[in-house]
PDB file of N, CA and C in Angstrom:
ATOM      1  N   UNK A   1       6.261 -31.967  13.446  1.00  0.00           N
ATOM      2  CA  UNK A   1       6.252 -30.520  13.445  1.00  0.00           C
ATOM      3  C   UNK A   1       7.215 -29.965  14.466  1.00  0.00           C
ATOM      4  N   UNK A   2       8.143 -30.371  14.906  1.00  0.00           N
ATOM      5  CA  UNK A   2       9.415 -29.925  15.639  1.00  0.00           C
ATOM      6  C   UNK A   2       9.898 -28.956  15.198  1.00  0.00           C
ATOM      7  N   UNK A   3       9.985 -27.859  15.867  1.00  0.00           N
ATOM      8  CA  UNK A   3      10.432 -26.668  15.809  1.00  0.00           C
ATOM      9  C   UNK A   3       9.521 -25.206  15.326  1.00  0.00           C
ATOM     10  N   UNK A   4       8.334 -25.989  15.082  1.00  0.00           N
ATOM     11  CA  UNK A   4       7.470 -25.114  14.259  1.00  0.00           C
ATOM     12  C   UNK A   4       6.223 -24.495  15.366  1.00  0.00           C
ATOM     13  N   UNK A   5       5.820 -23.747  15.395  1.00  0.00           N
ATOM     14  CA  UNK A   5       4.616 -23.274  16.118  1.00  0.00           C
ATOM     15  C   UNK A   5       3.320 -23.733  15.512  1.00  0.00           C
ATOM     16  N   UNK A   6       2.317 -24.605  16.005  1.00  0.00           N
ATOM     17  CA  UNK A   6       0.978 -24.556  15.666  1.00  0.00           C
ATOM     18  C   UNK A   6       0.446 -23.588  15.140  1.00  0.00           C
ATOM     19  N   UNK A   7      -0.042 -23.849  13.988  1.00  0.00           N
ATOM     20  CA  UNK A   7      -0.988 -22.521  13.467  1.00  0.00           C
ATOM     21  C   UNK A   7      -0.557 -21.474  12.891  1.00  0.00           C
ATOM     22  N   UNK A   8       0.989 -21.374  12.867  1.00  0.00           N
ATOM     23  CA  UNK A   8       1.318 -20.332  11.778  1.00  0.00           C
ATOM     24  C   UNK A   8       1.704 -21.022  10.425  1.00  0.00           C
ATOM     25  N   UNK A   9       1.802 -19.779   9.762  1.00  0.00           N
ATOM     26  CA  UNK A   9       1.917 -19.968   8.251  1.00  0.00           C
ATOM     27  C   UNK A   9       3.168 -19.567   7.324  1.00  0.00           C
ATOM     28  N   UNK A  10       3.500 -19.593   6.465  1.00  0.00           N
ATOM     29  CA  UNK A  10       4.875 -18.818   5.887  1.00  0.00           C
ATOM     30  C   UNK A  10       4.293 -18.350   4.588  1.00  0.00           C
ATOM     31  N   UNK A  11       4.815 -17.326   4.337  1.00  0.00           N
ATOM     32  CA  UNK A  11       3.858 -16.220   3.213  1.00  0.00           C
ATOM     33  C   UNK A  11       3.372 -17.645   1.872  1.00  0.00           C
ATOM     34  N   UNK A  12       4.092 -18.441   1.712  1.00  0.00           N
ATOM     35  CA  UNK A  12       4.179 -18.651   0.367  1.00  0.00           C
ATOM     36  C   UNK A  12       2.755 -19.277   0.731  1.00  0.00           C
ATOM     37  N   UNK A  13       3.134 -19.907   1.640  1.00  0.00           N
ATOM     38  CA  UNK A  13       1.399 -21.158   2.022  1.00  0.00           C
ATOM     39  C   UNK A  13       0.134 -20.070   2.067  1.00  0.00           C
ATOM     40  N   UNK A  14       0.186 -19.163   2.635  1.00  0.00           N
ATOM     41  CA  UNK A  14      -0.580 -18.081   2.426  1.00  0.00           C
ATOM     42  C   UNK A  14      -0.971 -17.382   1.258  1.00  0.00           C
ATOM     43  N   UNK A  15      -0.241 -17.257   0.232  1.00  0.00           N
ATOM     44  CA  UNK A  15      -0.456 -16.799  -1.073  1.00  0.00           C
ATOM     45  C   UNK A  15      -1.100 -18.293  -1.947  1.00  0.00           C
ATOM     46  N   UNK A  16      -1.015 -19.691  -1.792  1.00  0.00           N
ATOM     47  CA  UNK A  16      -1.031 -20.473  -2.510  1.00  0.00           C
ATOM     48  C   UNK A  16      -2.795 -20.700  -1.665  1.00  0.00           C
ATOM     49  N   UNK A  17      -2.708 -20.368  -0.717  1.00  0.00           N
ATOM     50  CA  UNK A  17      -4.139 -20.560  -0.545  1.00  0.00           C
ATOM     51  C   UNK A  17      -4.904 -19.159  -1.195  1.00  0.00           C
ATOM     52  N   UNK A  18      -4.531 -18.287  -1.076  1.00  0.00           N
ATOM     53  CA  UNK A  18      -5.940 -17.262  -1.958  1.00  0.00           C
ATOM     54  C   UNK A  18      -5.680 -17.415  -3.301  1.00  0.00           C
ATOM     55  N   UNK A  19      -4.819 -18.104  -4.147  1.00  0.00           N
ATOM     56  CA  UNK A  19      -4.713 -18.483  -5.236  1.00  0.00           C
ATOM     57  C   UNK A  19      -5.827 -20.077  -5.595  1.00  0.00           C
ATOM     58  N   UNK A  20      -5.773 -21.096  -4.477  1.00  0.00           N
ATOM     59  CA  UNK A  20      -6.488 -22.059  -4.256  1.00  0.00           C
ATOM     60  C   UNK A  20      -8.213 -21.588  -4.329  1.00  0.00           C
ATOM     61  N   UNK A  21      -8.208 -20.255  -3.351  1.00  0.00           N
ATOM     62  CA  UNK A  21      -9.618 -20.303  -2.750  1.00  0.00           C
ATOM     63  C   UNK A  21      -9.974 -18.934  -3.273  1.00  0.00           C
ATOM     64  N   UNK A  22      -9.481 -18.527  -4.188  1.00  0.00           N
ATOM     65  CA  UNK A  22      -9.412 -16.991  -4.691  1.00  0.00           C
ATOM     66  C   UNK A  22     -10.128 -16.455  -4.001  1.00  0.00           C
ATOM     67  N   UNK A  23      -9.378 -16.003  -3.001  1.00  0.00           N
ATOM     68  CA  UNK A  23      -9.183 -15.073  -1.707  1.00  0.00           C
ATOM     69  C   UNK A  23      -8.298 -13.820  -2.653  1.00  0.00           C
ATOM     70  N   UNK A  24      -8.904 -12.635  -2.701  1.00  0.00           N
ATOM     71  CA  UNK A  24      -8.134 -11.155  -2.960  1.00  0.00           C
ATOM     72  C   UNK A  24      -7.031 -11.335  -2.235  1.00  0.00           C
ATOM     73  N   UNK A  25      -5.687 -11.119  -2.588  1.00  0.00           N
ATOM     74  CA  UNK A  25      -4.408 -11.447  -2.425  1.00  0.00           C
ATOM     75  C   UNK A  25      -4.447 -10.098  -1.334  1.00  0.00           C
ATOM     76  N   UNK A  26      -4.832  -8.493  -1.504  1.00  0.00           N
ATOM     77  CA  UNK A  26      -4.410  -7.826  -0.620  1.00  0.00           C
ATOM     78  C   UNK A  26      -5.929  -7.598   0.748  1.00  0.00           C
ATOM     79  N   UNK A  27      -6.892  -8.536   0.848  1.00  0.00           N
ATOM     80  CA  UNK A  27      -7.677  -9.108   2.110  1.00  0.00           C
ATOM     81  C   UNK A  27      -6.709 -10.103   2.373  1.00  0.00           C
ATOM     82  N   UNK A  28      -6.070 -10.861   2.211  1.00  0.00           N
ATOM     83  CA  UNK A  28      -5.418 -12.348   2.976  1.00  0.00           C
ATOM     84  C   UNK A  28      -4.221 -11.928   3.406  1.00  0.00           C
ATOM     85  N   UNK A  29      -3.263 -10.943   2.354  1.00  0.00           N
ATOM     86  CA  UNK A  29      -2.295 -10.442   2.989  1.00  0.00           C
ATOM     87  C   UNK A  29      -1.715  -9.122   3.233  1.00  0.00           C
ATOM     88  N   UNK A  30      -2.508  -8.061   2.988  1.00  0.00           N
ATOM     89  CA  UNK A  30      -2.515  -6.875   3.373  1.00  0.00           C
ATOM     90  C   UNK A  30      -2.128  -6.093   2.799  1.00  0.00           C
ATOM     91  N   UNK A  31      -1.961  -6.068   1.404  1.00  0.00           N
ATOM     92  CA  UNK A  31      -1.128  -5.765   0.045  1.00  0.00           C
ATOM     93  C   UNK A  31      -2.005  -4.216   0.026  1.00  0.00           C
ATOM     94  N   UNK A  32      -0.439  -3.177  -0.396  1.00  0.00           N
ATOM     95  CA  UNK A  32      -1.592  -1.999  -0.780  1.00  0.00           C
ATOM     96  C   UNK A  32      -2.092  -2.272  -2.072  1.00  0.00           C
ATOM     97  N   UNK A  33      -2.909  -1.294  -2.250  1.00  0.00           N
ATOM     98  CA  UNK A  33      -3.837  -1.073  -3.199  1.00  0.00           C
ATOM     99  C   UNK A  33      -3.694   0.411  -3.763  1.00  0.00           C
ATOM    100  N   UNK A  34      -3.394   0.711  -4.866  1.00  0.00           N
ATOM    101  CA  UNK A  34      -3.186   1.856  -5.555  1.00  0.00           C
ATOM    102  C   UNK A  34      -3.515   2.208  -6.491  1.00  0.00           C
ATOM    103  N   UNK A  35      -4.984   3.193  -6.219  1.00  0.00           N
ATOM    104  CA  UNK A  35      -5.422   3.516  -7.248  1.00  0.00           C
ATOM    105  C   UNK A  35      -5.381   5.109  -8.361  1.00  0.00           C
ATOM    106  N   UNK A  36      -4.908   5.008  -9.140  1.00  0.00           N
ATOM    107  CA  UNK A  36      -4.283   6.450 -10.119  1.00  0.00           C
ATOM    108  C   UNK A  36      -6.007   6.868 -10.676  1.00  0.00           C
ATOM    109  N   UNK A  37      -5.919   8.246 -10.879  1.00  0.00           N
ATOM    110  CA  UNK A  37      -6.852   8.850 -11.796  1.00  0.00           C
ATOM    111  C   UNK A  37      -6.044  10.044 -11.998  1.00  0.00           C
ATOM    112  N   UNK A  38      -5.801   9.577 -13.368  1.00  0.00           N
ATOM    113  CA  UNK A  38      -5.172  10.338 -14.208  1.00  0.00           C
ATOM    114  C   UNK A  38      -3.763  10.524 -13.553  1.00  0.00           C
ATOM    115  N   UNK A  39      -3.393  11.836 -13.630  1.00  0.00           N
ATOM    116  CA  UNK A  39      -1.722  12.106 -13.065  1.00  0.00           C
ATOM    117  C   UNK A  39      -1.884  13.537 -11.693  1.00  0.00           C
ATOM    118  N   UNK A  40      -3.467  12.958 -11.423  1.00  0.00           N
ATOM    119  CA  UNK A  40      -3.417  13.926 -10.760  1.00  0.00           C
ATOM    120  C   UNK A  40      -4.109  13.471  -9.171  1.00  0.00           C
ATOM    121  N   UNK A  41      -4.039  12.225  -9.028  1.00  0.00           N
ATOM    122  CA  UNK A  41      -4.823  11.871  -7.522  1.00  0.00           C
ATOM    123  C   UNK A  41      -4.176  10.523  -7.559  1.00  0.00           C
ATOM    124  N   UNK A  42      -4.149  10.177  -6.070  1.00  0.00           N
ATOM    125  CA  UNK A  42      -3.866   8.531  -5.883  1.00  0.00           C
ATOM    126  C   UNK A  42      -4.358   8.373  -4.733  1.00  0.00           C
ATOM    127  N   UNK A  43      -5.171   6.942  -4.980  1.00  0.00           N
ATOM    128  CA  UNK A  43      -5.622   6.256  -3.107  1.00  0.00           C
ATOM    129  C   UNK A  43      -4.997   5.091  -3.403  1.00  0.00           C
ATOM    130  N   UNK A  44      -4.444   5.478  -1.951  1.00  0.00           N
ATOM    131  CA  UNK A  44      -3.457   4.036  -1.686  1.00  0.00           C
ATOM    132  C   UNK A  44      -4.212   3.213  -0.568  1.00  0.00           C
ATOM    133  N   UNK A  45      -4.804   1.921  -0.304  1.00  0.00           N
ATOM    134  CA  UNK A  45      -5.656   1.484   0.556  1.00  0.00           C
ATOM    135  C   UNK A  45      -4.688   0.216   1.050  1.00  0.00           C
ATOM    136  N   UNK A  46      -4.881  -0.172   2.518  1.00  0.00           N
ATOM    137  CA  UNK A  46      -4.130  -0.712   3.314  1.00  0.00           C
ATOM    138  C   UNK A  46      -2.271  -0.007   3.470  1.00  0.00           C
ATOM    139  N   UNK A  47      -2.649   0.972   3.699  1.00  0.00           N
ATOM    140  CA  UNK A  47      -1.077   1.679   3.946  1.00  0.00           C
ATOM    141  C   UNK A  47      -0.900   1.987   5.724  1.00  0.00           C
ATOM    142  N   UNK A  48       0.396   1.950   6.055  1.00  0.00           N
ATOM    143  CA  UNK A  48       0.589   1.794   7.551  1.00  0.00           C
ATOM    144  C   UNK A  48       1.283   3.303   8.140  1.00  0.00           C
ATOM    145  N   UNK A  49       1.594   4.227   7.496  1.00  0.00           N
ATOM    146  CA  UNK A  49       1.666   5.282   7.620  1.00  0.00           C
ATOM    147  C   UNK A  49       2.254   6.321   6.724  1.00  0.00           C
ATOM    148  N   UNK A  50       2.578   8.018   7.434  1.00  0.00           N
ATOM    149  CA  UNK A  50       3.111   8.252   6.129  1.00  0.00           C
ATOM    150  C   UNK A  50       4.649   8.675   6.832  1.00  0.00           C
ATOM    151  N   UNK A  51       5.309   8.540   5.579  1.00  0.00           N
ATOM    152  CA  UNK A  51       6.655   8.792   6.108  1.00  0.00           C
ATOM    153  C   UNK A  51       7.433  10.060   6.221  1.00  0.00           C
ATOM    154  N   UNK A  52       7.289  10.591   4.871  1.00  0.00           N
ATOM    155  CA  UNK A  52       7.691  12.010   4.730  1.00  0.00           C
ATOM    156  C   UNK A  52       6.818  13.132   3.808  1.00  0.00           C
ATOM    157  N   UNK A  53       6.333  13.604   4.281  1.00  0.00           N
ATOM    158  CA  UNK A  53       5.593  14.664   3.260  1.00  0.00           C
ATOM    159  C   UNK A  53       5.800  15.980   2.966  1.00  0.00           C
ATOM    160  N   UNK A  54       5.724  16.379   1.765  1.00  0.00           N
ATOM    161  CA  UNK A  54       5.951  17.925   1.486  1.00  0.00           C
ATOM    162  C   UNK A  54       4.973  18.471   0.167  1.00  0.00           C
ATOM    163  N   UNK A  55       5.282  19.375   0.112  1.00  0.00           N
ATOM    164  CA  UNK A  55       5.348  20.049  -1.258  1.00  0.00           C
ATOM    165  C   UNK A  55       5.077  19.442  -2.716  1.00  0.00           C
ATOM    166  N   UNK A  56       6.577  18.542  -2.964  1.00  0.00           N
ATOM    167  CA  UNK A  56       6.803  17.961  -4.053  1.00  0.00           C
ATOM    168  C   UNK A  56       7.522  16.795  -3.719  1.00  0.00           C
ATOM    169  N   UNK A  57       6.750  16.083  -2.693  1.00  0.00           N
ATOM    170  CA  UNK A  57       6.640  14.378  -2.940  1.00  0.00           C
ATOM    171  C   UNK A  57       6.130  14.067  -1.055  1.00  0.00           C
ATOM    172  N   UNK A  58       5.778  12.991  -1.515  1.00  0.00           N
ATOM    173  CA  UNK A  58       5.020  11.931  -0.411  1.00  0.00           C
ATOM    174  C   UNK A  58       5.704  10.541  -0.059  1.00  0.00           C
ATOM    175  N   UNK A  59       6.319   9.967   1.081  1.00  0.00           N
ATOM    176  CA  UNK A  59       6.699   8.654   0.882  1.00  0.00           C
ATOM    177  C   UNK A  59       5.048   8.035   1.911  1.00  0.00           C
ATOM    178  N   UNK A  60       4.706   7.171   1.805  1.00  0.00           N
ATOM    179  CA  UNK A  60       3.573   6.242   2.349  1.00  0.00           C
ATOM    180  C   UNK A  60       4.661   5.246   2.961  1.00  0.00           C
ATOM    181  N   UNK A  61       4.316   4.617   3.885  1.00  0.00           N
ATOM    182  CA  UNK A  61       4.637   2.900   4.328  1.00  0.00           C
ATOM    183  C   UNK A  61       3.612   2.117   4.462  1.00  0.00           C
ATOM    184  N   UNK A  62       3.929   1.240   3.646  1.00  0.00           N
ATOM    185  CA  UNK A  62       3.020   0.329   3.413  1.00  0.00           C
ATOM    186  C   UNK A  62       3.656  -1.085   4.094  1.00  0.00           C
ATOM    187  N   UNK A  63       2.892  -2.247   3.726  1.00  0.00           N
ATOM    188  CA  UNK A  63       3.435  -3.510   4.390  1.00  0.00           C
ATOM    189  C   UNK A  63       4.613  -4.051   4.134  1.00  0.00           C
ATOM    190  N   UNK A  64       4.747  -4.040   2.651  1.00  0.00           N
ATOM    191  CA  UNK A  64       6.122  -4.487   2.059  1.00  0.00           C
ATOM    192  C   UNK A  64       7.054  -3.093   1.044  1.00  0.00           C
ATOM    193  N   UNK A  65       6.887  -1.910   2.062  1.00  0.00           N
ATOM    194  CA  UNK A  65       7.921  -1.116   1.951  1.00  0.00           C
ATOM    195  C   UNK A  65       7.472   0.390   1.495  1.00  0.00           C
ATOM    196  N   UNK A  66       8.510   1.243   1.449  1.00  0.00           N
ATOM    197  CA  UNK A  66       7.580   2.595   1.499  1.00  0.00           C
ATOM    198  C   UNK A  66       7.607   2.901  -0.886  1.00  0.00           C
ATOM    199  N   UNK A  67       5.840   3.774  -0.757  1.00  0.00           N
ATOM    200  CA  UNK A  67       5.667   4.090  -2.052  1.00  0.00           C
ATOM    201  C   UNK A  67       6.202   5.681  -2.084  1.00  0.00           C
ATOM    202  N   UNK A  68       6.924   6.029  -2.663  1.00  0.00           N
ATOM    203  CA  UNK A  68       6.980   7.365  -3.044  1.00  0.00           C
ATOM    204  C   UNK A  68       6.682   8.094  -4.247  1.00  0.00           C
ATOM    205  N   UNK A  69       6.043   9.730  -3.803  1.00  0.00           N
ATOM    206  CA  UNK A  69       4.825  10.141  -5.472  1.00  0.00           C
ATOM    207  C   UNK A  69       5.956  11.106  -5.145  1.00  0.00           C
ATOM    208  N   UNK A  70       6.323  11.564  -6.579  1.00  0.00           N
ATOM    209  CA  UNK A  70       7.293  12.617  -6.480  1.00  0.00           C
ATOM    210  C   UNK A  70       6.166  14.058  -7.507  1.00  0.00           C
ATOM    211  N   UNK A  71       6.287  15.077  -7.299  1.00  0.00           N
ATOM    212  CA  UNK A  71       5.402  15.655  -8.160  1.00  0.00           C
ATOM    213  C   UNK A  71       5.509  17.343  -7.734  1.00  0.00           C
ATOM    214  N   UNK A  72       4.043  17.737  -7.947  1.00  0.00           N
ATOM    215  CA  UNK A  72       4.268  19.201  -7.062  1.00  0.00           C
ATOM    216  C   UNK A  72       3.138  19.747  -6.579  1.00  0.00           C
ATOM    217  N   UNK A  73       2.664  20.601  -5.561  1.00  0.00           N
ATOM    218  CA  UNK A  73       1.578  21.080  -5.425  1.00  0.00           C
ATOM    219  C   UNK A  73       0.736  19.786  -4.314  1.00  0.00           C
ATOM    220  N   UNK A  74       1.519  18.954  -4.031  1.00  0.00           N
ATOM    221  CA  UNK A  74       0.874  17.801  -3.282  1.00  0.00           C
ATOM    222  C   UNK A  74       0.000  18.395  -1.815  1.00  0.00           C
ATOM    223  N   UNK A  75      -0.972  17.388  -1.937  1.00  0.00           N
ATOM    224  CA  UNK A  75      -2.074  17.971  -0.743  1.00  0.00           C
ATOM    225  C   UNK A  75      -2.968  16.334   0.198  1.00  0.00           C
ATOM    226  N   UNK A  76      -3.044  16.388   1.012  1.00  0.00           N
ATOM    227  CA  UNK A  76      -3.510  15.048   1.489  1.00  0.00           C
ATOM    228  C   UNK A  76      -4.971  15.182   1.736  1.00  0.00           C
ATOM    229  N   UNK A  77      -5.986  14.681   0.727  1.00  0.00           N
ATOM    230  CA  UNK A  77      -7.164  14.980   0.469  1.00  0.00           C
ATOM    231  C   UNK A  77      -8.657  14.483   1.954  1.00  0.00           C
ATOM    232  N   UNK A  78      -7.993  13.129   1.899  1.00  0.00           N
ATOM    233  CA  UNK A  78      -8.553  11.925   2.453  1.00  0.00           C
ATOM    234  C   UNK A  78      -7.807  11.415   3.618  1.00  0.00           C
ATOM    235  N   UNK A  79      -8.202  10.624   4.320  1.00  0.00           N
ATOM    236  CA  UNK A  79      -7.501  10.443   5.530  1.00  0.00           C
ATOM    237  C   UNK A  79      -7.969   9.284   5.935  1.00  0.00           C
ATOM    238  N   UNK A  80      -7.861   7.918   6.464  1.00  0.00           N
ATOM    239  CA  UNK A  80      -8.409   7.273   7.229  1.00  0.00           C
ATOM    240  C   UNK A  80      -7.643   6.031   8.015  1.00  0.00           C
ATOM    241  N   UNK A  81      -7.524   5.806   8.985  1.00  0.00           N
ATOM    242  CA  UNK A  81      -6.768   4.543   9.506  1.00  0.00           C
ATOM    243  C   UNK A  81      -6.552   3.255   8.162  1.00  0.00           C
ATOM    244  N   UNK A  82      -7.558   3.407   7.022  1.00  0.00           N
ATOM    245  CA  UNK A  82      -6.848   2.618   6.094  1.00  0.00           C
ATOM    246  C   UNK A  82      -6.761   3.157   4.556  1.00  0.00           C
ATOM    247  N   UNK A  83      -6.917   4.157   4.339  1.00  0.00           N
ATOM    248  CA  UNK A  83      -6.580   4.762   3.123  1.00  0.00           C
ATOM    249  C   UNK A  83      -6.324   5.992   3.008  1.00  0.00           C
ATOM    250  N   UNK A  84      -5.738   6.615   2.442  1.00  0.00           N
ATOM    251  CA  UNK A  84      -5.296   8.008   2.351  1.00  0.00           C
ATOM    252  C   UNK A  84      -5.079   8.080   0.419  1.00  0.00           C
ATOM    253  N   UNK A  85      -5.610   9.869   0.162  1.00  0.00           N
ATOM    254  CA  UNK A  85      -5.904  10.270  -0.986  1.00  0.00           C
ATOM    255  C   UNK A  85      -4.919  11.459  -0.712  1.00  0.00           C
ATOM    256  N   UNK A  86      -4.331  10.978  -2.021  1.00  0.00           N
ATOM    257  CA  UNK A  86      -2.754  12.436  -2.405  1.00  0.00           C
ATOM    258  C   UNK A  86      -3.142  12.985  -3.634  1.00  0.00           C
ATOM    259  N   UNK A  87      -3.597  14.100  -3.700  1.00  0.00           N
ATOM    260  CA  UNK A  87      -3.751  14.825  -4.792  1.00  0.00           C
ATOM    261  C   UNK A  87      -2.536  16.357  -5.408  1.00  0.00           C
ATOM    262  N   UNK A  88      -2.505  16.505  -6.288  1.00  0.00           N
ATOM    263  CA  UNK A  88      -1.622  17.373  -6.664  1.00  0.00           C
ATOM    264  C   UNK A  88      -0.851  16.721  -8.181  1.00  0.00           C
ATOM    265  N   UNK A  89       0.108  16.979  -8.556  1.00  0.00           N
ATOM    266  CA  UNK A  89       0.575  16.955  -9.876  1.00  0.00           C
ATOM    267  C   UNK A  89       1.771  15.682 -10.010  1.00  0.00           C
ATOM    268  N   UNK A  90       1.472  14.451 -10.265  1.00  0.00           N
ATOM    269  CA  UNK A  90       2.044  13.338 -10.104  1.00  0.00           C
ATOM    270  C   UNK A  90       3.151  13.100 -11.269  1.00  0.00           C
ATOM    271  N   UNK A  91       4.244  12.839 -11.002  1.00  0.00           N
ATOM    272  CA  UNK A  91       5.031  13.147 -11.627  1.00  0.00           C
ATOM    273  C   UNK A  91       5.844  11.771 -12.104  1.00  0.00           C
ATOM    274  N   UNK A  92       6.180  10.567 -11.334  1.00  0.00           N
ATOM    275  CA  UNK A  92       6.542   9.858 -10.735  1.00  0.00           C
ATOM    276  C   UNK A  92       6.715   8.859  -9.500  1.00  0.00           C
ATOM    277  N   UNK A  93       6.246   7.857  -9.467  1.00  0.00           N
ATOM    278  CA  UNK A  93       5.986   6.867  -8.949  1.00  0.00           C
ATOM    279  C   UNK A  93       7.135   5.896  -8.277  1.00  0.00           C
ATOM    280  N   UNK A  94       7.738   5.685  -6.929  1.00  0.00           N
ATOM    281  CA  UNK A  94       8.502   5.004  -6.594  1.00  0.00           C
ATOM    282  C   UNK A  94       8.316   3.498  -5.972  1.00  0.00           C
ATOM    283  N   UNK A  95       9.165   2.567  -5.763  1.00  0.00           N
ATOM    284  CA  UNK A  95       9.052   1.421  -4.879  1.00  0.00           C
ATOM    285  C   UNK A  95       9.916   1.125  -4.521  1.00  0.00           C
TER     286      UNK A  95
END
């Protein structure tokens, strides 16, 4: 094990174990979670902040990069150190 640190992991070994031990892929690795109802609400769960907000669109940062809702009338319903609820008129969906 030369050169390597004890005890860490590299994503892939990490994904091949909650695939092994069906471990929820976003508990093992922190994956958001995005849930739509209808075209008019979204909870995004495990997100790391928000980036830009207005009017007519939202960017989120999440772990592996920011989501953007493009739309109109947008409003931030919900709030919490791990999920946040965007409601308003969803128009479009970015990654």
């Amino acid at each position: 094990m030369k050169g390597k640190k004890k005890g860490t992991k590299t994503p892939k070994k990490m994904i091949n174990f909650t695939e092994v031990f069906e471990v929820p892929k976003d508990v093992m690795l922190g994956e958001a979670i995005i849930t739509l109802t209808g075209k008019r609400e979204a909870l995004i769960e495990n997100y790391k902040g928000i980036v830009e907000y207005t009017d007519e669109y939202i960017k989120i940062l999440t772990k592996n990069g920011v989501i953007e809702f493009k739309g109109s009338n947008f409003n931030i319903t919900y709030l919490t150190n791990e999920e946040i609820k965007v409601a308003g008129s969803i128009v479009e969906i970015n990654y």
